[in-house]
Protein backbone atom coordinates (compact mmCIF):
# COMPACT_ATOMS: atom_id res chain seq x y z
CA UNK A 1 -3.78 -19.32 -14.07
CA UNK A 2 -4.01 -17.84 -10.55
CA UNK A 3 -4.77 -14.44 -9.86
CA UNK A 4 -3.00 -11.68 -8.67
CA UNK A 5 -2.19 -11.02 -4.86
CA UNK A 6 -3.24 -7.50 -3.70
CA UNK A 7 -0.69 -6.37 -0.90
CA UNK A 8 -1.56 -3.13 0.67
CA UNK A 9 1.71 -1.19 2.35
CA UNK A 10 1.02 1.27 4.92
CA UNK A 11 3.72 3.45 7.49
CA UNK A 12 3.96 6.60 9.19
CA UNK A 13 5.56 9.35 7.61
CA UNK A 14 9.39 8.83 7.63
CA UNK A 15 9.88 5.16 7.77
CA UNK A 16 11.26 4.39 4.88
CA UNK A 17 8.10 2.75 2.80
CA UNK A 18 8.92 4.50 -0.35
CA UNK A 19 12.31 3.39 -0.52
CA UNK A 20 11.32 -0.27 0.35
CA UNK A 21 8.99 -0.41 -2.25
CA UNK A 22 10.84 0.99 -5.12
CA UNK A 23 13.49 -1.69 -4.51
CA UNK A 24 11.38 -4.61 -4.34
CA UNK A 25 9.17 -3.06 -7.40
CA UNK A 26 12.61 -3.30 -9.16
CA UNK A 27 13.49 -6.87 -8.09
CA UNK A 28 10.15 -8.42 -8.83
CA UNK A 29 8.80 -7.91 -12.29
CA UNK A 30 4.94 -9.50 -11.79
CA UNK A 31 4.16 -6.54 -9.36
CA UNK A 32 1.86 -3.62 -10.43
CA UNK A 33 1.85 -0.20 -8.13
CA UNK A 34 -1.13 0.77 -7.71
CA UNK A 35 -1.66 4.85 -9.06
CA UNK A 36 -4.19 6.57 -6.55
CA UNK A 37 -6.84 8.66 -7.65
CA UNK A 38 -6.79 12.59 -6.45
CA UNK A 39 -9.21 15.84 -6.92
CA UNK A 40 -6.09 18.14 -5.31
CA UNK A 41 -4.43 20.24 -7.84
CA UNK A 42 -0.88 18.52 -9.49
CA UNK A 43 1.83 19.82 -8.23
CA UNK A 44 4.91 20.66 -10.51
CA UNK A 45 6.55 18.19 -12.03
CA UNK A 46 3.42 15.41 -11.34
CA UNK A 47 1.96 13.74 -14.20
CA UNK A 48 -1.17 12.07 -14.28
CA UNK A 49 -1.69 8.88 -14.39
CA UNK A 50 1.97 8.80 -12.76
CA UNK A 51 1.97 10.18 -9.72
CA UNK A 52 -2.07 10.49 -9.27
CA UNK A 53 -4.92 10.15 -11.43
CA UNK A 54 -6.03 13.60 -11.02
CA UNK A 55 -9.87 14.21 -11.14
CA UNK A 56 -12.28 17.06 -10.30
CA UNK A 57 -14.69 16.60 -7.76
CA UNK A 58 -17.60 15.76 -9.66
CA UNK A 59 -15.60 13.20 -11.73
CA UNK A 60 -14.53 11.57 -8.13
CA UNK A 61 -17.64 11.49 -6.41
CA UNK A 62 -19.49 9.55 -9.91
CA UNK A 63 -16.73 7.05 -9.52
CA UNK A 64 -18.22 6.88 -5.80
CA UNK A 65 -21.32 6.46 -6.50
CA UNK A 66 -20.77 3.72 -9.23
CA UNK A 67 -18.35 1.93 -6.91
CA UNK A 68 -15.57 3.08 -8.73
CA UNK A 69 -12.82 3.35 -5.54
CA UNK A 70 -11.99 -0.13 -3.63
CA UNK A 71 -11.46 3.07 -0.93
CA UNK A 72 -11.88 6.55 -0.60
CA UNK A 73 -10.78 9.37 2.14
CA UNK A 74 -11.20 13.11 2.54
CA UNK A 75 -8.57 14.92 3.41
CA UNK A 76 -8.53 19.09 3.65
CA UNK A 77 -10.85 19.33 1.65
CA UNK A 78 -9.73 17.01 -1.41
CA UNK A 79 -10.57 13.66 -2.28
CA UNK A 80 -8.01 10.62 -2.69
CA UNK A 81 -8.68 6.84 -3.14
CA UNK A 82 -7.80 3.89 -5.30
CA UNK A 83 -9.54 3.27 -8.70
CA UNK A 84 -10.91 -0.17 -8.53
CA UNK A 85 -10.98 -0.92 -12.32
CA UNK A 86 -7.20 -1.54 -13.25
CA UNK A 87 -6.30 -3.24 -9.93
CA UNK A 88 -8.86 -5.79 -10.72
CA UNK A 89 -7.76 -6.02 -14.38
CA UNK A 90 -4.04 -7.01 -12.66
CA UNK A 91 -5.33 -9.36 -10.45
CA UNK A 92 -7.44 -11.10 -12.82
CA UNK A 93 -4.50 -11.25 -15.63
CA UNK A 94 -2.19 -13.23 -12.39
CA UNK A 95 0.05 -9.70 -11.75
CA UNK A 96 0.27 -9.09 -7.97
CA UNK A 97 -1.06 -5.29 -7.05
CA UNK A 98 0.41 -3.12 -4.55
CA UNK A 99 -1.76 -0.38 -2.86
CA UNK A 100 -0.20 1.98 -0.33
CA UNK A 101 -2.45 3.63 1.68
CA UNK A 102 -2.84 5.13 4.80
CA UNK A 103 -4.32 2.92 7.45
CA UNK A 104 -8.55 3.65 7.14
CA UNK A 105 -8.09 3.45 3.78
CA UNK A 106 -6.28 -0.05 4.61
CA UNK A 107 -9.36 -1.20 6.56
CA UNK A 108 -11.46 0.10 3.74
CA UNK A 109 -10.00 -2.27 1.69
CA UNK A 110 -9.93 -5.25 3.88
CA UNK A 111 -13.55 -5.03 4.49
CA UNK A 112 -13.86 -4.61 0.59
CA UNK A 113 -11.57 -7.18 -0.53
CA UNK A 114 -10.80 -9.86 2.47
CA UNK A 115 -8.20 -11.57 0.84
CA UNK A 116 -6.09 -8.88 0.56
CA UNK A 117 -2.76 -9.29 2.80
CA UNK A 118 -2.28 -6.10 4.67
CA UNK A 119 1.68 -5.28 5.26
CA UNK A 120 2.93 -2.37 8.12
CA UNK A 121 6.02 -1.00 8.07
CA UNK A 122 7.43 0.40 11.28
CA UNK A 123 10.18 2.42 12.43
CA UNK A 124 12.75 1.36 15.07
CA UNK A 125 11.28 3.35 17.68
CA UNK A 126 9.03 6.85 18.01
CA UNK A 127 12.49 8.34 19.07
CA UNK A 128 14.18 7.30 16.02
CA UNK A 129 11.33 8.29 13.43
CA UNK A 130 11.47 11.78 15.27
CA UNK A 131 15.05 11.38 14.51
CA UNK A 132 14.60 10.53 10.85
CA UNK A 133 12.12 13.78 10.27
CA UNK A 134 14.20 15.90 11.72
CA UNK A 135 17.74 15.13 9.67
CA UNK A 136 15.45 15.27 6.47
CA UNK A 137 15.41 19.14 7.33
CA UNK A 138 12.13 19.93 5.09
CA UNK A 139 9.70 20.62 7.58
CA UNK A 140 9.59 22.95 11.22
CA UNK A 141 9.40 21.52 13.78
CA UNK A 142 5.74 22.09 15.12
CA UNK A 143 5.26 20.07 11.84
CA UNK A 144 7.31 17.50 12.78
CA UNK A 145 5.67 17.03 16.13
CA UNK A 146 2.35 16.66 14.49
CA UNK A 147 4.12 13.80 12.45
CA UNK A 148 5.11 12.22 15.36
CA UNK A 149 1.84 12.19 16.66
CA UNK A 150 0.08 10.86 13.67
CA UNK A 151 2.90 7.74 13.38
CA UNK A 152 2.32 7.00 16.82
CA UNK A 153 -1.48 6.90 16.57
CA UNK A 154 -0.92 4.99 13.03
CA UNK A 155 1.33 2.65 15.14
CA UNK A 156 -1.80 1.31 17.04
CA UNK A 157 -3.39 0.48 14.49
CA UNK A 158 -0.71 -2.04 12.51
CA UNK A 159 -2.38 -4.94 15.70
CA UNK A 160 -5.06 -4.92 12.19
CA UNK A 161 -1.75 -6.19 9.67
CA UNK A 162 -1.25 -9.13 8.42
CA UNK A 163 1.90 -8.81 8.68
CA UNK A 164 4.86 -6.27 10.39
CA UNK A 165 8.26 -5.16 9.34
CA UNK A 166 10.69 -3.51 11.42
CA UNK A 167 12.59 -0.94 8.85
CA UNK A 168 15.75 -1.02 10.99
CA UNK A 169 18.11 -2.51 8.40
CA UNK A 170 16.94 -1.70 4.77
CA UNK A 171 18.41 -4.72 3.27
CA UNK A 172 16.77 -6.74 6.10
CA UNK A 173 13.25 -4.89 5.44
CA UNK A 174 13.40 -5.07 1.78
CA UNK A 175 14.10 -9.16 2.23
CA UNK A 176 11.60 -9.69 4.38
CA UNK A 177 9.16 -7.84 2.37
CA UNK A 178 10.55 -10.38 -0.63
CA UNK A 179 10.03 -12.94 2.17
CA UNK A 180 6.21 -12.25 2.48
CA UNK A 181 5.83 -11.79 -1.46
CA UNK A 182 6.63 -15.36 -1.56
CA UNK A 183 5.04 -17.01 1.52
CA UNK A 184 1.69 -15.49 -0.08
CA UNK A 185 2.30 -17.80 -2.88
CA UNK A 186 2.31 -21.11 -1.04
CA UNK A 187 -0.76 -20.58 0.91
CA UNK A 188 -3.96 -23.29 0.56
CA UNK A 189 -6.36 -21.13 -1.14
CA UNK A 190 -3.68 -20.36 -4.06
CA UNK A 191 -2.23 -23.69 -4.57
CA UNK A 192 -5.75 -25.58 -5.04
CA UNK A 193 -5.06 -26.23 -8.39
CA UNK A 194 -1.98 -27.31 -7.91
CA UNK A 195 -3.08 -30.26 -5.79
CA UNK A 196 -5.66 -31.07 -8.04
CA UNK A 197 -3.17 -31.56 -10.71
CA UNK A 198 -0.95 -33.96 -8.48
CA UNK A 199 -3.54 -36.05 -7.78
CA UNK A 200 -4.96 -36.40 -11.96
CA UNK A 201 -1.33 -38.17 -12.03
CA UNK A 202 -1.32 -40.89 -9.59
């Protein structure tokens, strides 16, 4: 049996990821999402081991040490990171992982775990991610502006992907998403066995 494929998803703030991944989580059956770890406070509503695996500080920084988290960040204050146990367990029982991360943790990863394909999602254009923030009428605007900012310095970074998807079309994002799934299948390095078993039959 193969193992597992880990795919790690990252995208600014308003692009759409969310909604691109819960349709292709639907659709494909041998894919595990990936629950990140947390030492914030749950908000209402959030259950762990759902939403986050929530953890105090010491608990967090233990799993550091023992080299726990595949990739960790601090953020005001509070921990978050992925828990490296059960995306190994995936991979090693053949189910294909999905991480979504922002983009050090990304790198994190990469540097961790170098066969890992790396997918970025990106918006149209700046103008119409500005756009998109600004209809979802949740934030003000000096917020929104310091969204923009952080997409478009997130933006630079996607040159590090494996791979880039334009979420102008959902359909069209959500196939091509599909599309990479499946090209990550047919590579060399996972088909070895296959060819070995060809040639015991000539």
């Amino acid at each position: 049996m193969n193992k597992g494929k880990l795919f790690v998803v990252s995208a600014p703030s308003g692009c759409g990821k969310g909604t691109i991944l819960s349709e292709v989580l639907k659709k494909n059956k041998n894919l595990f999402y990936s629950v990140s770890a947390t030492t914030r406070t749950p908000r209402d509503g959030e259950i762990d081991g759902v939403n986050y695996y929530f953890l105090s500080k010491e608990e967090f920084k233990m799993e550091i040490d023992n080299g726990g988290m595949i990739e960790y960040a601090q953020y005001c204050d509070n921990f978050y990171g992925t828990p490296k146990e059960k995306v190994i367990e995936k991979l090693e029982q053949g189910i294909d992982v999905i991480l979504e991360i922002e983009t050090n943790g990304a790198m994190q990863v990469k540097r961790a775990m170098p066969e890992a394909v790396l997918i970025f999602i990106l918006p149209p254009s700046v103008f119409e991610l500005r756009r998109r923030l600004n209809k979802r009428g949740t934030e003000e605007q000096d917020v929104i502006d310091k969204r923009v900012k952080e997409a478009e310095d997130e933006i630079l970074k996607a040159h590090n992907y494996d791979y880039i998807i334009m979420n102008d079309e959902l359909d069209k994002a959500i196939e091509d998403f599909e599309a990479i799934l499946k090209a990550s299948k047919l590579t060399n390095e996972n088909n070895k066995n296959m060819i070995e078993e060809v040639l015991k039959n000539a």
